[in-house]
PDB file of N, CA and C in Angstrom:
ATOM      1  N   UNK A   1      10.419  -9.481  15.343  1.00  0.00           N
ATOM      2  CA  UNK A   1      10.903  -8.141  15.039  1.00  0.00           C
ATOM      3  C   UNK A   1       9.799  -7.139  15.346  1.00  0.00           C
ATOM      4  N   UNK A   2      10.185  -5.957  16.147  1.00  0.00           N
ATOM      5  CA  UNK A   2       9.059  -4.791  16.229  1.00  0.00           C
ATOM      6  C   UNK A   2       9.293  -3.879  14.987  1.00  0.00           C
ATOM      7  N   UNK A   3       8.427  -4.352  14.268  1.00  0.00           N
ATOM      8  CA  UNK A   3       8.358  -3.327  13.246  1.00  0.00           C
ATOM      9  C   UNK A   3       7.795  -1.908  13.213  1.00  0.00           C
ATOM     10  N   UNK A   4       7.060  -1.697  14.496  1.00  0.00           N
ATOM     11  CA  UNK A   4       6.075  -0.416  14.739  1.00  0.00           C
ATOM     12  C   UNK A   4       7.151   0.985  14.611  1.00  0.00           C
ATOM     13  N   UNK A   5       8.523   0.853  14.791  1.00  0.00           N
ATOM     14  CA  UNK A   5       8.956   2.339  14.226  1.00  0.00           C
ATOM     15  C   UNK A   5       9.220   2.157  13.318  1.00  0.00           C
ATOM     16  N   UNK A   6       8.853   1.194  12.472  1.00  0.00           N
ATOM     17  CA  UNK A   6       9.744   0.980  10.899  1.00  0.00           C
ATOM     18  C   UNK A   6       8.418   1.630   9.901  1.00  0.00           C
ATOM     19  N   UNK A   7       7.478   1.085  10.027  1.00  0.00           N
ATOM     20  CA  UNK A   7       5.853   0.567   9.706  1.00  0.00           C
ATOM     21  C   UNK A   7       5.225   1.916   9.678  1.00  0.00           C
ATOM     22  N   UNK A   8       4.881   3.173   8.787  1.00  0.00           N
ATOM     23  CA  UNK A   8       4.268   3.906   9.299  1.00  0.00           C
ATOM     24  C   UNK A   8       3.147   3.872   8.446  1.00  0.00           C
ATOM     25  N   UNK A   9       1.951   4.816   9.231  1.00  0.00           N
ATOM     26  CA  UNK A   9       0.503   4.974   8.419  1.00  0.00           C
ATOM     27  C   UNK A   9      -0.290   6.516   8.696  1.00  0.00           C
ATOM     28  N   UNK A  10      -0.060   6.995   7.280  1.00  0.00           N
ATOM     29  CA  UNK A  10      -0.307   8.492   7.305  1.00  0.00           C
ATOM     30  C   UNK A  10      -1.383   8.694   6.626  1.00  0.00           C
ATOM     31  N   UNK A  11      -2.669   9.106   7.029  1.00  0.00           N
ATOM     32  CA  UNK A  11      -3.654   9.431   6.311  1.00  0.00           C
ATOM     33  C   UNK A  11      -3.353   9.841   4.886  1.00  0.00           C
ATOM     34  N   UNK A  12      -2.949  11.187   4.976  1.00  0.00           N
ATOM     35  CA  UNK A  12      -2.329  12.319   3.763  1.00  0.00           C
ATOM     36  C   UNK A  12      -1.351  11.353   2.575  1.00  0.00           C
ATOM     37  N   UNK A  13      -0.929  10.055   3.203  1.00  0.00           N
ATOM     38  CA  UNK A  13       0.075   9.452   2.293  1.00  0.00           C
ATOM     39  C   UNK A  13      -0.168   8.241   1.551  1.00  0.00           C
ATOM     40  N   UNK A  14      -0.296   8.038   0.395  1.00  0.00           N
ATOM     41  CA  UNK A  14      -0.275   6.851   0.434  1.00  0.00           C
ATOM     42  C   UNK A  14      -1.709   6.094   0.144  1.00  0.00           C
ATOM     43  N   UNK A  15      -2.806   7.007   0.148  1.00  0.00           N
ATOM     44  CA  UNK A  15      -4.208   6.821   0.931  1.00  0.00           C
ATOM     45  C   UNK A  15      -4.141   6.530   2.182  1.00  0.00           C
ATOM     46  N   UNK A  16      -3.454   5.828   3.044  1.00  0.00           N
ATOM     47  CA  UNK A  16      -3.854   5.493   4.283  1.00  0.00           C
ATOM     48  C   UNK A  16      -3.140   4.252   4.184  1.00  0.00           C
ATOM     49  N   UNK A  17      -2.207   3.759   3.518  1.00  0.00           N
ATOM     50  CA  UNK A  17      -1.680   2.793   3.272  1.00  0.00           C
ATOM     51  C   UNK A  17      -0.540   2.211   4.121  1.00  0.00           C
ATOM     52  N   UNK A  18       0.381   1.400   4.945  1.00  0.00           N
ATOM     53  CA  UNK A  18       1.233   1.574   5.837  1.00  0.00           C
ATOM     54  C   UNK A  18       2.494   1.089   4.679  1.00  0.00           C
ATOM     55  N   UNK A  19       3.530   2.303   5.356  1.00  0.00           N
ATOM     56  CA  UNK A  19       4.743   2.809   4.427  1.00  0.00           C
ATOM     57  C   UNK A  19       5.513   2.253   5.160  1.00  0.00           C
ATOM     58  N   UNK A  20       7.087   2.699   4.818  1.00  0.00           N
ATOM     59  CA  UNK A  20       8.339   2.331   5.563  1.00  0.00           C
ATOM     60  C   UNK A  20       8.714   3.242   5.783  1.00  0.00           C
ATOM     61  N   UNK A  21       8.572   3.792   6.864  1.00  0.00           N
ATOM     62  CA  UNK A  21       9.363   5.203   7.304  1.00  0.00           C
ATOM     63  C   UNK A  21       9.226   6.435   6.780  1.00  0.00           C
ATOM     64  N   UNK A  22       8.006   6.409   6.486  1.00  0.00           N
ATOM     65  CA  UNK A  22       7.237   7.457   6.276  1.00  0.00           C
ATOM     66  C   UNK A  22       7.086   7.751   4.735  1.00  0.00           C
ATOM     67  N   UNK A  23       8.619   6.937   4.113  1.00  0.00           N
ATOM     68  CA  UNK A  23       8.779   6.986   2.485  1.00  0.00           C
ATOM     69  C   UNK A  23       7.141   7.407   2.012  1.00  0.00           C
ATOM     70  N   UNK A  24       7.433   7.206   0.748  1.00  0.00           N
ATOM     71  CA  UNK A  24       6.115   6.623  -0.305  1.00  0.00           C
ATOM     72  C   UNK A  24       6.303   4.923  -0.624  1.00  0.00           C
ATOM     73  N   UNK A  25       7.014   4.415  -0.456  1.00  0.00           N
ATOM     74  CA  UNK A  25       6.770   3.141  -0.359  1.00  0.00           C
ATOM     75  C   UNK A  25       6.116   2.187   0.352  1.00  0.00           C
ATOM     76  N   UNK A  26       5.543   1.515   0.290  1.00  0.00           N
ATOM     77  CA  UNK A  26       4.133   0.752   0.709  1.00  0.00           C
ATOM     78  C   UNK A  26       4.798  -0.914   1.137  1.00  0.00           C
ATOM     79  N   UNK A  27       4.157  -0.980   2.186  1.00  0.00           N
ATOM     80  CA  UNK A  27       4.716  -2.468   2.565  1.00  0.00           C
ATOM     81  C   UNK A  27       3.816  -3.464   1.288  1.00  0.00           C
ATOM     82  N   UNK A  28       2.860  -2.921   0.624  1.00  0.00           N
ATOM     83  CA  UNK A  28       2.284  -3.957  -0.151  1.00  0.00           C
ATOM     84  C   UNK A  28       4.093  -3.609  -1.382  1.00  0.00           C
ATOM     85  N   UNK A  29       4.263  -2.741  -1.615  1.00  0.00           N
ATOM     86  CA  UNK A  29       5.570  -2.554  -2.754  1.00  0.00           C
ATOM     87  C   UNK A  29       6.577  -3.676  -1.954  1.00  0.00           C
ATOM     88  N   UNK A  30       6.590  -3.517  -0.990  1.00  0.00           N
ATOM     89  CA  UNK A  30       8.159  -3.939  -1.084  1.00  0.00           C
ATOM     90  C   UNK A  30       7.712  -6.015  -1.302  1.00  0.00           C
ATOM     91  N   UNK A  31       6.387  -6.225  -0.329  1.00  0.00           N
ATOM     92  CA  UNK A  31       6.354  -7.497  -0.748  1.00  0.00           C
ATOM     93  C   UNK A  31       5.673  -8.070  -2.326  1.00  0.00           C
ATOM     94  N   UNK A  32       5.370  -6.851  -2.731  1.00  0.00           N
ATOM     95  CA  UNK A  32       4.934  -7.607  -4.314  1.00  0.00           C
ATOM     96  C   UNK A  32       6.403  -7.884  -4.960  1.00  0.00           C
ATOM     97  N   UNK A  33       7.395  -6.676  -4.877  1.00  0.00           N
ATOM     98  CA  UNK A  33       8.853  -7.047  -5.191  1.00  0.00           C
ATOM     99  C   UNK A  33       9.161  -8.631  -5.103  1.00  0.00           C
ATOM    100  N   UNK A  34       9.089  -8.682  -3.730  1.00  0.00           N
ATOM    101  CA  UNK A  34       9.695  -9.921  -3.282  1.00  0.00           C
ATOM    102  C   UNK A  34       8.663 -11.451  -3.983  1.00  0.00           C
ATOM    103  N   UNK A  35       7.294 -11.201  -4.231  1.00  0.00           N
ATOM    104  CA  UNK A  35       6.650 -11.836  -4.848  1.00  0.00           C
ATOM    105  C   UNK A  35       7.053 -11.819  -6.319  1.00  0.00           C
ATOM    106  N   UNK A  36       7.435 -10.997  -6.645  1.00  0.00           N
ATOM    107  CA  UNK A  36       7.874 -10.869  -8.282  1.00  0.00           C
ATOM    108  C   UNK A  36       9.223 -11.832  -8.607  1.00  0.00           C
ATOM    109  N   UNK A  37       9.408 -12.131  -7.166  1.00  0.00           N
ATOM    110  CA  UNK A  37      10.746 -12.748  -7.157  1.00  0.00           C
ATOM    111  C   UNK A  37      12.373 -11.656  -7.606  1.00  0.00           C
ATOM    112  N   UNK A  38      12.389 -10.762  -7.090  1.00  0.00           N
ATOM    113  CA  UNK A  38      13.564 -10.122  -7.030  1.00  0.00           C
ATOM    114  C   UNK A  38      14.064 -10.118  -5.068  1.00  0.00           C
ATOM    115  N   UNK A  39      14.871  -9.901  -5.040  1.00  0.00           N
ATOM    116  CA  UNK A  39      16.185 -10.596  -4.229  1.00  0.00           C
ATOM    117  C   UNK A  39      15.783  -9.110  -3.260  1.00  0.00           C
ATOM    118  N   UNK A  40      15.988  -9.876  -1.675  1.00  0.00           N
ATOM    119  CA  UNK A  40      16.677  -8.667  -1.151  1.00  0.00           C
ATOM    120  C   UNK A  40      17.711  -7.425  -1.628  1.00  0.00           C
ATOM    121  N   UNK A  41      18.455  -7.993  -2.355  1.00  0.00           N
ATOM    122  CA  UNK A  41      20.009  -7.306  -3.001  1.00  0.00           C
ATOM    123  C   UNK A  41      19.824  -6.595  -3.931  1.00  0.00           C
ATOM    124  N   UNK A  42      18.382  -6.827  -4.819  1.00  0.00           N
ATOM    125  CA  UNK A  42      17.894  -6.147  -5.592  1.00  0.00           C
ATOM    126  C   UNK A  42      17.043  -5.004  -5.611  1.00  0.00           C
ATOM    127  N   UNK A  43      16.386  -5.376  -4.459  1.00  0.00           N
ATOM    128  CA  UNK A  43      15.520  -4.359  -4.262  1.00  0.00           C
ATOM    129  C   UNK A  43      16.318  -3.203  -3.758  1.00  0.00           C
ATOM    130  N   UNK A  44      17.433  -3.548  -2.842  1.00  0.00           N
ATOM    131  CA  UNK A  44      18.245  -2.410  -2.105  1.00  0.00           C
ATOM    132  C   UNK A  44      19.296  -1.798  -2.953  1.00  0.00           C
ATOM    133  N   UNK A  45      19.390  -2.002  -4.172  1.00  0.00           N
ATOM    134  CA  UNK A  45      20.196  -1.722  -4.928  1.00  0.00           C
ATOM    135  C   UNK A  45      19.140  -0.751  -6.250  1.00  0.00           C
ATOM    136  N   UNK A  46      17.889  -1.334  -6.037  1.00  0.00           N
ATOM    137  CA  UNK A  46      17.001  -0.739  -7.187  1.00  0.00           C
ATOM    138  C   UNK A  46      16.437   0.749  -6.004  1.00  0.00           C
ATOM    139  N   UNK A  47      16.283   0.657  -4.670  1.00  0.00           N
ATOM    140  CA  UNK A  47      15.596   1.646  -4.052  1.00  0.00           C
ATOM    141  C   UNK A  47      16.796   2.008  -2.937  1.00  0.00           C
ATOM    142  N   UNK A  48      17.848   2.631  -2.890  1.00  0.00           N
ATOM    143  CA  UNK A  48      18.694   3.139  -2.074  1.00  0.00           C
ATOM    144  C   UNK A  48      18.805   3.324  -0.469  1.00  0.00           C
ATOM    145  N   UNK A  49      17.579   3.902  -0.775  1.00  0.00           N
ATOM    146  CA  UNK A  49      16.992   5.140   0.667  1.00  0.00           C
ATOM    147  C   UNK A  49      16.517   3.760   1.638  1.00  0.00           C
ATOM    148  N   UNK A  50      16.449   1.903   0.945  1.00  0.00           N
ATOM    149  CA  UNK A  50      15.757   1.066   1.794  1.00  0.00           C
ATOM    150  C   UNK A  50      16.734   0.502   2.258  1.00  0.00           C
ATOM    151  N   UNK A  51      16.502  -0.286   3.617  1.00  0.00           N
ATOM    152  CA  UNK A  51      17.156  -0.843   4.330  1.00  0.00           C
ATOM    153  C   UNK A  51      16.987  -2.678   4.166  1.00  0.00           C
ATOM    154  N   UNK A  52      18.065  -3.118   4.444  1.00  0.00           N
ATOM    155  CA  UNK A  52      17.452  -4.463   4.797  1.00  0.00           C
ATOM    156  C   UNK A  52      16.623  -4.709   5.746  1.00  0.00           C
ATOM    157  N   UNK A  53      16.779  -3.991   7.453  1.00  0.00           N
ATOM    158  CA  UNK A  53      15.276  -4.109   8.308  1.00  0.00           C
ATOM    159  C   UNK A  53      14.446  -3.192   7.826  1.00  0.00           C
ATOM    160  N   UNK A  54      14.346  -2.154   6.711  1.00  0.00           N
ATOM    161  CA  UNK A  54      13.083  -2.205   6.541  1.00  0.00           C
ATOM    162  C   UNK A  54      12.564  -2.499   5.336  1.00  0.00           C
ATOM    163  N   UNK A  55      13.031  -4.143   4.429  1.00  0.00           N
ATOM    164  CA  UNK A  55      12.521  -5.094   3.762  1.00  0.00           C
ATOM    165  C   UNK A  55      12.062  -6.482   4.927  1.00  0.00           C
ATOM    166  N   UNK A  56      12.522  -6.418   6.371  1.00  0.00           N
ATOM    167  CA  UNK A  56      12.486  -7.500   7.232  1.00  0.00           C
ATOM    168  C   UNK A  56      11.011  -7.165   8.107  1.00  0.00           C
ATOM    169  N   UNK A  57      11.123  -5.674   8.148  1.00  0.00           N
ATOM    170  CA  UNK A  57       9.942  -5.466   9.202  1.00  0.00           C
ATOM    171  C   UNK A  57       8.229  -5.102   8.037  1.00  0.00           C
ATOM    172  N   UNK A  58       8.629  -5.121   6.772  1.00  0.00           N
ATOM    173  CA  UNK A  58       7.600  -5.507   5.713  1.00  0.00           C
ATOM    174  C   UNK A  58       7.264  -7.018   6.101  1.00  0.00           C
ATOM    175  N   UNK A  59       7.957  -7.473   5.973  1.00  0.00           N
ATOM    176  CA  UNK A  59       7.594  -9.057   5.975  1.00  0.00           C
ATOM    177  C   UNK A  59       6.939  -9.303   7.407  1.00  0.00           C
ATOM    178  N   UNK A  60       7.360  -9.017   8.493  1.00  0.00           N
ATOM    179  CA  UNK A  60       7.188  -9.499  10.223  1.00  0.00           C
ATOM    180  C   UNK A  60       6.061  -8.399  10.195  1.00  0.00           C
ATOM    181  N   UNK A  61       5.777  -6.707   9.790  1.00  0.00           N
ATOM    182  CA  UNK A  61       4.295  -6.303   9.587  1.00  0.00           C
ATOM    183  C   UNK A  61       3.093  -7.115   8.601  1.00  0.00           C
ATOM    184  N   UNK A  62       3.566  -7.996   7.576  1.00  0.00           N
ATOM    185  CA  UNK A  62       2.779  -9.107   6.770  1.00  0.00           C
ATOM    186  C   UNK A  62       2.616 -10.602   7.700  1.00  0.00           C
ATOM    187  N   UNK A  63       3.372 -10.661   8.529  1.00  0.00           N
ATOM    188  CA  UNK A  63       3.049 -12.067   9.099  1.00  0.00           C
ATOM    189  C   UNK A  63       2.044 -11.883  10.530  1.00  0.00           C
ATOM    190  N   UNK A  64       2.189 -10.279  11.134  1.00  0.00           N
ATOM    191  CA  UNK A  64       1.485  -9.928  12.283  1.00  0.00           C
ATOM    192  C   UNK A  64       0.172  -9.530  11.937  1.00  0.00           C
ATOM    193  N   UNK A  65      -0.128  -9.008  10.857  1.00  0.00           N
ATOM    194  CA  UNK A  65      -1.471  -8.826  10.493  1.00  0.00           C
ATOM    195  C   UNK A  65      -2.186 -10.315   9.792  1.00  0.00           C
ATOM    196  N   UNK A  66      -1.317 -11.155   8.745  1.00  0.00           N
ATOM    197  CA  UNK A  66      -2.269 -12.460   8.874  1.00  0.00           C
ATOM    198  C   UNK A  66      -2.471 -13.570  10.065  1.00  0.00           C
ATOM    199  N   UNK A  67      -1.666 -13.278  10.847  1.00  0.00           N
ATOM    200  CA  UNK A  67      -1.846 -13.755  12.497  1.00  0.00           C
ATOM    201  C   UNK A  67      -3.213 -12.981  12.944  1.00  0.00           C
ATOM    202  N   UNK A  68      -3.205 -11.598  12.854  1.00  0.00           N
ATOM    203  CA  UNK A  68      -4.500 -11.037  13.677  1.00  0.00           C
ATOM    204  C   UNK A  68      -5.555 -11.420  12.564  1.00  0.00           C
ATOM    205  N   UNK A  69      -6.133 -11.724  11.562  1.00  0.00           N
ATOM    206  CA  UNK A  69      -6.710 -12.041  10.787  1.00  0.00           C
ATOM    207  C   UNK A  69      -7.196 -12.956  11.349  1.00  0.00           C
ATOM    208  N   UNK A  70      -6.277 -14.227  11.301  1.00  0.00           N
ATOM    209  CA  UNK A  70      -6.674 -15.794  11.445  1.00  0.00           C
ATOM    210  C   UNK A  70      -7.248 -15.668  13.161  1.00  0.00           C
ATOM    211  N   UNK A  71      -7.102 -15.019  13.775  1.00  0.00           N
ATOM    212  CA  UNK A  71      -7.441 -15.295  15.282  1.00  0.00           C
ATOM    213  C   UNK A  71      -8.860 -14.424  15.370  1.00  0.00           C
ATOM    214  N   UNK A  72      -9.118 -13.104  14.145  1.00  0.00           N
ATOM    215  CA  UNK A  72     -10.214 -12.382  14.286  1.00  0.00           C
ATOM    216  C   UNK A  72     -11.652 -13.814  12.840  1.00  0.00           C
ATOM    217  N   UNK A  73     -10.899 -14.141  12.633  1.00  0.00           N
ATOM    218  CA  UNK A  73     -11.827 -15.532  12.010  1.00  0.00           C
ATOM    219  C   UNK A  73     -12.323 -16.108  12.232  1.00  0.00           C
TER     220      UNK A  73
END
């Protein structure tokens, strides 16, 4: 999945943190959710304005950065 129009990172926002579409929501939010163990269905039902691709391109922006990690190791 290209998450790069989903994925954004705004100085002014967030600290510098990468969001979902510019929201205030933080790709670290949406996967601590999912670490907390609440449901796709939940989260989109607890936060409206979110999408299912952009709970999918949280996850595929979390698997592309511990990929560049492990190869910068």
């Amino acid at each position: 999945m290209d998450y790069r129009s989903i994925i954004t990172v705004e100085p002014g926002k967030r600290d510098g943190k990468p969001c979902v579409r510019g929201l205030r929501v933080t790709v670290y939010d949406v996967l601590d959710y999912l670490a907390a163990g609440m449901t796709h269905e939940q989260i989109l039902a607890e936060f409206p304005y979110l999408t299912e691709t952009d709970i999918r391109a949280c996850l595929a922006y979390a698997a592309d950065r511990e990929r560049r990690l492990a190869v910068a190791g």
